[in-house]
Protein backbone atom coordinates (compact mmCIF):
# COMPACT_ATOMS: atom_id res chain seq x y z
CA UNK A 1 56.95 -68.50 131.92
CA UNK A 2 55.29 -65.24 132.18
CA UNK A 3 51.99 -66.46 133.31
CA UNK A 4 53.38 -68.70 136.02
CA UNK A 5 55.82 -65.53 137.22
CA UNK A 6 52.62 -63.21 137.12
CA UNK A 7 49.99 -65.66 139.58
CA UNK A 8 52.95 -66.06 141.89
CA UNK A 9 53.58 -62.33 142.41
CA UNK A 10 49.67 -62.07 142.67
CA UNK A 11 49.54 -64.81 144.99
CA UNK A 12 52.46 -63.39 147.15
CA UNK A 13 50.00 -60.28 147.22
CA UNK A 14 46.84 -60.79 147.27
CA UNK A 15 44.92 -61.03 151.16
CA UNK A 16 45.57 -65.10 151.52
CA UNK A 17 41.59 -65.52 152.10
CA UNK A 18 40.56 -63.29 148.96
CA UNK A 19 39.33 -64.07 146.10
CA UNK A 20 42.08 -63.12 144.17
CA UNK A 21 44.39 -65.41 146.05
CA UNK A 22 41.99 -68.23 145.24
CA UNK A 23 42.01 -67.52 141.37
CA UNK A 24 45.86 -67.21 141.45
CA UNK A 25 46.40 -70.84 143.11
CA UNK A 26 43.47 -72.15 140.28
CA UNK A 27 45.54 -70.10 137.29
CA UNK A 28 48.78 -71.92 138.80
CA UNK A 29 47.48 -75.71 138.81
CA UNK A 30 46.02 -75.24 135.10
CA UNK A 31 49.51 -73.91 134.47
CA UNK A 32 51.30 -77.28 135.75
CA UNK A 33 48.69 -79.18 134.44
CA UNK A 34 49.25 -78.17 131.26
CA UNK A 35 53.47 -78.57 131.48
CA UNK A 36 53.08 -81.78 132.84
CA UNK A 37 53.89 -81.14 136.38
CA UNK A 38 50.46 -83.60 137.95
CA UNK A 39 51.14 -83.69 141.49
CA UNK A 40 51.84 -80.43 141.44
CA UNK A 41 48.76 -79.40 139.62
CA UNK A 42 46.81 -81.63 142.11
CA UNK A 43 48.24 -79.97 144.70
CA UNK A 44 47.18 -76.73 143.92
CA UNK A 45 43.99 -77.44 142.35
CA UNK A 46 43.28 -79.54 146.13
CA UNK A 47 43.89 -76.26 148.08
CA UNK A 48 41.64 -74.08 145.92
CA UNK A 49 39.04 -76.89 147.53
CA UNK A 50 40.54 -76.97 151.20
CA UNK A 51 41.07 -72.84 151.25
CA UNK A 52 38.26 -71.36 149.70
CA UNK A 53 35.26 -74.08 149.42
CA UNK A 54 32.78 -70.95 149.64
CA UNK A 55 34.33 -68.83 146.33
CA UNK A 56 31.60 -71.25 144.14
CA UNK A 57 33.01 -70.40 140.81
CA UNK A 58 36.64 -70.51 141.35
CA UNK A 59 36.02 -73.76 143.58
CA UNK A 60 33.98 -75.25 140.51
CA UNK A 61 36.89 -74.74 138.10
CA UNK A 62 39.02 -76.27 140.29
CA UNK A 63 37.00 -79.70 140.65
CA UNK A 64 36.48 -79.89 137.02
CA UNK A 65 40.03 -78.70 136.39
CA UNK A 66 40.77 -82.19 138.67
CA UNK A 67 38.61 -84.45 136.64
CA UNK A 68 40.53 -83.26 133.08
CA UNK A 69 44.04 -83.88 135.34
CA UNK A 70 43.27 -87.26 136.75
CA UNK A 71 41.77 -88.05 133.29
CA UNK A 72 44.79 -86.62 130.85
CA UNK A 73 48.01 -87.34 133.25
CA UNK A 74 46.89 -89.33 135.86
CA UNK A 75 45.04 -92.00 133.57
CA UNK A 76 42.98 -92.31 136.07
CA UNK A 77 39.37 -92.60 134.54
CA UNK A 78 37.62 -93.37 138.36
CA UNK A 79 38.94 -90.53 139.80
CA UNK A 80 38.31 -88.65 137.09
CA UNK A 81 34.67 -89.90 137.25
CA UNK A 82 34.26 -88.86 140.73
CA UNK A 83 35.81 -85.80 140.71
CA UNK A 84 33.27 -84.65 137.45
CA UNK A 85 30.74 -86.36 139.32
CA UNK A 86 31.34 -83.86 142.66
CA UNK A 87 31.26 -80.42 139.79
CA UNK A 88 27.50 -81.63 139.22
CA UNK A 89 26.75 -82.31 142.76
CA UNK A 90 28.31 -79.56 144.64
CA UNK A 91 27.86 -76.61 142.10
CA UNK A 92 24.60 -76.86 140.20
């Protein structure tokens, strides 16, 4: 949709260390998160974590974003533990 076409343009943009690029890469795993689209959303949501470990806020998001994915499509409710459990231990 429109969302997805406008966080790819800003991602094909943005400086590939900023902060924008980092919120674009978050706004697209939430996007295939919610169409269904898990490894995909994992994906994305991993290289928020990899790329920009030091953008706190956007990194936060993406760990919790993790835990509702490996909760809701994964069915996973240990990974989902750990991955809530690293929000509360890496970003107080």
């Amino acid at each position: 949709g429109g969302a997805r076409r406008f966080y790819g343009l800003l991602l094909k943009n943005a400086a590939p260390s900023g902060p924008l690029a980092a919120q674009a890469t978050l706004r697209l795993g939430v996007l295939a998160s919610q169409t269904g689209e898990a490894a995909v959303a994992r994906d994305l949501l991993q290289s928020v974590l990899q790329k920009w470990p030091k953008n706190l806020e956007t990194a936060a998001e993406a760990q919790f974003q993790l835990g509702v994915l490996y909760e809701t499509l994964f069915k996973n409710r240990e990974w989902a533990t750990r991955a809530y459990d690293a929000v509360l231990a890496n970003y107080p």
